[in-house]
Protein backbone atom coordinates (compact mmCIF):
# COMPACT_ATOMS: atom_id res chain seq x y z
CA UNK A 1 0.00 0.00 0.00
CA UNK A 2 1.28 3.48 -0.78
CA UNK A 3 0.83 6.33 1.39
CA UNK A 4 1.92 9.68 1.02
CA UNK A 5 5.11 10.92 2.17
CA UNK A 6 7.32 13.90 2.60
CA UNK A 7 10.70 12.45 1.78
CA UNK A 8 12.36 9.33 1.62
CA UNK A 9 10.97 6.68 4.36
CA UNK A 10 13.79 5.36 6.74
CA UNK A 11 14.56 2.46 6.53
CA UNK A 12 14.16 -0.46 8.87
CA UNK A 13 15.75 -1.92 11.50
CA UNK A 14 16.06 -5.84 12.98
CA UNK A 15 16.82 -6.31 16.28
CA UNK A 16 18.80 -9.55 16.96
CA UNK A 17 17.31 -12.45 18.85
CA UNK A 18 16.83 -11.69 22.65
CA UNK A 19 16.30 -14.14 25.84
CA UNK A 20 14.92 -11.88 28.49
CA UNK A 21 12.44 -10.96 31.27
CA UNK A 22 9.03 -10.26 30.73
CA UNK A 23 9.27 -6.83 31.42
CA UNK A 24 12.38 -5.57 29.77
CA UNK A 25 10.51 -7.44 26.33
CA UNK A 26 7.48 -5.37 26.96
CA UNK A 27 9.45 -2.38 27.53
CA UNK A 28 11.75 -2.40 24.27
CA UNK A 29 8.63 -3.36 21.98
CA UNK A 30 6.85 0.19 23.60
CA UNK A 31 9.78 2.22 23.09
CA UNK A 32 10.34 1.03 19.45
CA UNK A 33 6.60 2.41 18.90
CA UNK A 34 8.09 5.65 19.47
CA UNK A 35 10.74 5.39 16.89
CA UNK A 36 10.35 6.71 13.55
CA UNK A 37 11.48 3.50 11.86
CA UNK A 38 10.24 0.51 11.18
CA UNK A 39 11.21 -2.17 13.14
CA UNK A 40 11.28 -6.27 13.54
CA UNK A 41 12.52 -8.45 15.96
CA UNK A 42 12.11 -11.83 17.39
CA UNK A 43 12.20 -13.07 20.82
CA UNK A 44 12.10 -15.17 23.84
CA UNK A 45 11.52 -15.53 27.57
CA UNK A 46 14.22 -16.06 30.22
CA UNK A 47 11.24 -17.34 32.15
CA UNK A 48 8.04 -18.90 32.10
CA UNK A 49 5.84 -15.95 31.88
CA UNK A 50 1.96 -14.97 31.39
CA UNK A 51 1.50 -11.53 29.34
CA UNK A 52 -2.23 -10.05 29.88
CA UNK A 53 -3.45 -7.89 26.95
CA UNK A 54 -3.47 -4.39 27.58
CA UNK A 55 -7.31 -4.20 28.50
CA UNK A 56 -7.24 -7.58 30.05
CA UNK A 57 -9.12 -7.18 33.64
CA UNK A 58 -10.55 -9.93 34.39
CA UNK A 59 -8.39 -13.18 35.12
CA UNK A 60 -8.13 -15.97 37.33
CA UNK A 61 -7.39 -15.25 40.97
CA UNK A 62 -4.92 -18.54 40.99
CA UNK A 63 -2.65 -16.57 38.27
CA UNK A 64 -2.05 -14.00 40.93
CA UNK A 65 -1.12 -17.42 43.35
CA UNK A 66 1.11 -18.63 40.64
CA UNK A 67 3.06 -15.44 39.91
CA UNK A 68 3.69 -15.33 43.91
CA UNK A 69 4.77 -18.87 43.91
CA UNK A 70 7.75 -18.06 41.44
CA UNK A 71 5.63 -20.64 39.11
CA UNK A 72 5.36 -17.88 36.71
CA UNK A 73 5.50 -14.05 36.16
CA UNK A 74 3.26 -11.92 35.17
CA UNK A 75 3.42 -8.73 32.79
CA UNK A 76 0.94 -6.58 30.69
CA UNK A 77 1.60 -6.31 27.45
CA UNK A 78 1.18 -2.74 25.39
CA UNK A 79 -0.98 -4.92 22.61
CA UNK A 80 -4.22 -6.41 23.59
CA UNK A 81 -5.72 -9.38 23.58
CA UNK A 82 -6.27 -12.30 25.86
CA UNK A 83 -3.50 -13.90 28.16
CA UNK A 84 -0.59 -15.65 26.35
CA UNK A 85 1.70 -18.41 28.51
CA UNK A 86 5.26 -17.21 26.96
CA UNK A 87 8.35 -19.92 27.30
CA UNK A 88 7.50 -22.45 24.83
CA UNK A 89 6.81 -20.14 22.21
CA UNK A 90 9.23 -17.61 19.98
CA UNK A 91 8.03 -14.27 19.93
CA UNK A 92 7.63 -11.47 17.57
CA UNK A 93 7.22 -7.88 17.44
CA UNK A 94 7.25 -5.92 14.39
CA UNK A 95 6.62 -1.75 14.42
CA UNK A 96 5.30 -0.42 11.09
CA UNK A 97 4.71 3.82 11.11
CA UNK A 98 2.39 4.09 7.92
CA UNK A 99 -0.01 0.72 7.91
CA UNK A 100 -3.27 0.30 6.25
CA UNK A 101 -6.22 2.11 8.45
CA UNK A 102 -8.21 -0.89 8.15
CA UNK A 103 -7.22 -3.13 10.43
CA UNK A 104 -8.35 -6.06 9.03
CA UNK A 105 -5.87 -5.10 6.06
CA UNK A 106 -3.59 -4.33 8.63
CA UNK A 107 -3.48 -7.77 10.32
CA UNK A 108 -2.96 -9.80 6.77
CA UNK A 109 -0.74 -7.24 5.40
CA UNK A 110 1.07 -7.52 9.18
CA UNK A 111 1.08 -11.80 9.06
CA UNK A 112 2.15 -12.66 5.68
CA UNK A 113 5.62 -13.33 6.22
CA UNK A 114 4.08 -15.77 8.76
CA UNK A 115 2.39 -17.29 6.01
CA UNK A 116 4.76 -17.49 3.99
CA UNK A 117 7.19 -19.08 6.35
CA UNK A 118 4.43 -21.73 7.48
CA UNK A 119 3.86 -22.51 3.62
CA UNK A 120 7.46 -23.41 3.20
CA UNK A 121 7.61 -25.49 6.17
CA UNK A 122 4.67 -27.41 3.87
CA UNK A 123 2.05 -26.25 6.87
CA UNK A 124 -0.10 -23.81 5.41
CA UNK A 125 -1.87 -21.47 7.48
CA UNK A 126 -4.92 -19.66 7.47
CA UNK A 127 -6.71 -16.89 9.71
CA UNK A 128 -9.49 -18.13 12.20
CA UNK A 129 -13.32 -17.42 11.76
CA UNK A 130 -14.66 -19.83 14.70
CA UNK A 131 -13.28 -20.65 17.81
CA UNK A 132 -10.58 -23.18 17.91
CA UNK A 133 -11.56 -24.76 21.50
CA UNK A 134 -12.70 -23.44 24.80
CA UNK A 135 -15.13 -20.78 25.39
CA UNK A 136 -15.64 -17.17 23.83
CA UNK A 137 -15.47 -16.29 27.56
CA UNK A 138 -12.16 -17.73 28.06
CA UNK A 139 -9.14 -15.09 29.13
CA UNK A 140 -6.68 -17.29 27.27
CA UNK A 141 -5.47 -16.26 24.02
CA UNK A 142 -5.41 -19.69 22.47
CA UNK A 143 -8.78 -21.09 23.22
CA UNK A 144 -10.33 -18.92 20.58
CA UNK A 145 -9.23 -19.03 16.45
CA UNK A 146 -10.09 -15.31 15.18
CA UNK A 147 -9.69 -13.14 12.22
CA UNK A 148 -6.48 -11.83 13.88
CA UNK A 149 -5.16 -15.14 14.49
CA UNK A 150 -3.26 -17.96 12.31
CA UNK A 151 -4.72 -21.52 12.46
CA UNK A 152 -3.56 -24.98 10.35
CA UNK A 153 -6.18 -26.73 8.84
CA UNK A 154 -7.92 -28.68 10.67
CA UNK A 155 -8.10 -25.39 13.37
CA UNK A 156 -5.41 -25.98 15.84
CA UNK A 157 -3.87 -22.30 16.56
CA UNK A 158 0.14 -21.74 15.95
CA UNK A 159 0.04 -17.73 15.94
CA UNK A 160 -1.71 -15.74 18.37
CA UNK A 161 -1.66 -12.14 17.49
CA UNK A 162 -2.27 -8.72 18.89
CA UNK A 163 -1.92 -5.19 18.06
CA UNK A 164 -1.26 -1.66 19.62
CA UNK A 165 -2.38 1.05 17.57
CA UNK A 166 -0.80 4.76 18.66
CA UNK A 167 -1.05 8.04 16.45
CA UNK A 168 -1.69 6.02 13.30
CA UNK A 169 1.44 3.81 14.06
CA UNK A 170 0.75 0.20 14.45
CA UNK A 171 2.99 -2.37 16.98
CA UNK A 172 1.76 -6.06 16.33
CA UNK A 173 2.88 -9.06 18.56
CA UNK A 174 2.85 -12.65 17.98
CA UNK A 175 3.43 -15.63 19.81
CA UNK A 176 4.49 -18.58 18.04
CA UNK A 177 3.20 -21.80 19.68
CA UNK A 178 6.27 -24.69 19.39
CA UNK A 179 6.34 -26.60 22.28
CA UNK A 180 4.10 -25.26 24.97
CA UNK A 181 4.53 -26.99 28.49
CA UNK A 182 1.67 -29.52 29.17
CA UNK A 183 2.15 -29.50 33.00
CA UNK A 184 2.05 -25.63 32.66
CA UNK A 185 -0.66 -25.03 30.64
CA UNK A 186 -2.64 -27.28 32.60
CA UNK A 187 -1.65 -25.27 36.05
CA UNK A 188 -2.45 -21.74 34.54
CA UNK A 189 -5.16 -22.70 32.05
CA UNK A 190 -6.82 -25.75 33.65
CA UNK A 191 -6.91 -27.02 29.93
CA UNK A 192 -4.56 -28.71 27.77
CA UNK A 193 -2.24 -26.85 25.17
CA UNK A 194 -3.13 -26.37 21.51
CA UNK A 195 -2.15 -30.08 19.75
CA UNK A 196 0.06 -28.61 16.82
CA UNK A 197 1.46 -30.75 14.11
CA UNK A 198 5.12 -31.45 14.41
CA UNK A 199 7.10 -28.77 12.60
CA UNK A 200 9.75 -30.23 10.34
CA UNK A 201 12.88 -27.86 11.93
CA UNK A 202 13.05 -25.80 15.23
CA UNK A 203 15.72 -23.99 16.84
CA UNK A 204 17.94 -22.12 14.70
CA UNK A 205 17.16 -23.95 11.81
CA UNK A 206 13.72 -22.78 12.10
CA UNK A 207 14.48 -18.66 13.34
CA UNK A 208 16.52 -18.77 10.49
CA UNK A 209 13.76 -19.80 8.16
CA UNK A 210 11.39 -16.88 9.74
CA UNK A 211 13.68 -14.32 9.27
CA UNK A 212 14.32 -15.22 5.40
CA UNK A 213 10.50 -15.15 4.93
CA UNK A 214 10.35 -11.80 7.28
CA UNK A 215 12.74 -10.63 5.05
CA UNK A 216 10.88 -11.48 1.58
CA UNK A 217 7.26 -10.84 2.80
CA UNK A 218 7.50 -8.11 5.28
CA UNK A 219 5.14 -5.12 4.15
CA UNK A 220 7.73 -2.22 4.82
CA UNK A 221 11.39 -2.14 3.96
CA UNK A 222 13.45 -3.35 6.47
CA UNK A 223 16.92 -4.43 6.71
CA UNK A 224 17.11 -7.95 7.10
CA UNK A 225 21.07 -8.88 6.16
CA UNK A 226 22.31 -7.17 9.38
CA UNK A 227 21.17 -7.25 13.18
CA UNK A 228 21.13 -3.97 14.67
CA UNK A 229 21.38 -4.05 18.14
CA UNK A 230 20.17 -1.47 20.78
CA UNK A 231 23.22 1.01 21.61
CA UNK A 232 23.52 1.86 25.43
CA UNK A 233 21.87 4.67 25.35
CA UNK A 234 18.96 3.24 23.73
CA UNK A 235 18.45 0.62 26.52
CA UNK A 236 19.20 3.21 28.99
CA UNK A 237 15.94 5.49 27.45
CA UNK A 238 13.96 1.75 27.56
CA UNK A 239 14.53 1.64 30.71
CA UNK A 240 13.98 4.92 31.88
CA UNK A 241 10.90 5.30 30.06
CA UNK A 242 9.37 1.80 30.36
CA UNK A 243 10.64 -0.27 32.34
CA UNK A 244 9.19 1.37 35.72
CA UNK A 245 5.95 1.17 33.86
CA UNK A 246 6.22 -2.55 33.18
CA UNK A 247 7.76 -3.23 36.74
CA UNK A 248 4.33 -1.17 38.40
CA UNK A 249 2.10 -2.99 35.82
CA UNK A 250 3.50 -6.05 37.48
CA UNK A 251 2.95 -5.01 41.13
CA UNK A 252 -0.46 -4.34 40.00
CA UNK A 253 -0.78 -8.03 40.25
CA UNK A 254 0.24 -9.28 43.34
CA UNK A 255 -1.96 -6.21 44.57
């Protein structure tokens, strides 16, 4: 999609690969909103960890028990959405100033290098229209198969997505589903986890394969032969910004 413009667009940026805490992952994908460029990145979690959707207010009382425990911790994401169970999943984030208003456009413009990396793994996906198990009621993420969301065929869910909208700039997060915790899903859901086909690679074999697809299918330009990592005063402006958001977000739980 074309949009008008004053000048040349900048271009964009990928982050490399991080392993961190809930809230320092929340906190980098809010302060890359801010940022004029576009920006990708993929990611995981140092611990087991259960993001609530921005708007998410009504949970489980036990989650609170679980987070005190040490079982799990608990963050809010910027995006919304229902509650995701992080740690057996690789995450995404991708930042995109100028999207399609519509946000239906928006989400398949937003997903198609996920599509694109599912079809060459020979598992094509496709976006929800009915619930994929559970109840509409349900405050997890993956009990429910939506438009927003990427299902295989016979409606098991691999991709839960979300998105942040902010002054006509759009932040969309994903979480991958690869080999979700049974014991743990059970704990914080009282359900068992989404059964996903076997994926024919994982670990780097398979981030490397996302990234090539990311790179092909991605809907702005962004420079995918490089990582760019965050300088130190980037991180420092993360954290002085966002991180004692994310970290009182989190109190707000055991509250």
């Amino acid at each position: 999609m074309e949009t008008p413009s004053t000048g040349p667009r900048p271009p964009g940026r990928w982050l490399p690969t991080t392993c961190l805490g809930g809230a320092w992952q929340m906190a980098l994908d809010a302060w890359l909103l801010e940022q004029p460029r576009p920006a990708f990145r993929l990611y995981r979690w140092r611990r087991p960890t259960l993001s609530l959707g921005r708007h998410q207010r009504r949970y489980p009382s036990h989650w609170r028990e679980l987070g005190a425990a040490g079982t799990i911790d608990l963050v809010r994401r910027p995006s919304g959405g229902r509650a995701v169970l992080h740690g057996g999943d690789l995450t995404y984030a991708l930042v995109w100033p100028d999207p399609p208003r519509r946000r239906v456009e928006a989400y398949g413009a937003a997903s198609a290098w996920l599509q694109e990396a599912f079809r060459r793994l020979g598992q094509p996906l496709m976006f929800g229209t009915t619930p994929a198990g559970g109840h509409l009621d349900s405050p997890n993420c993956f009990a429910l198969g939506t438009a927003a969301d990427l299902v295989h065929g016979d409606g098991s869910k691999r991709v839960g997505s979300a998105q942040l909208w902010r002054a006509g700039r759009l932040l969309q997060h994903g979480a991958i589903q690869l080999a979700p915790s049974p014991r743990l899903w059970q704990q914080v859901f009282g359900s068992p986890p989404p059964a996903l086909p076997p994926l024919p690679c994982q670990g780097e074999e398979l981030e490397r394969l996302l990234l090539e697809a990311a790179r092909d299918a991605l809907p702005f330009r962004c420079g995918l032969d490089l990582p760019e990592p965050l300088r130190a005063a980037e991180l420092a402006a993360v954290a002085l910004h966002h991180l004692e958001d994310g970290a009182s977000s989190a109190a707000g739980f055991r509250g």
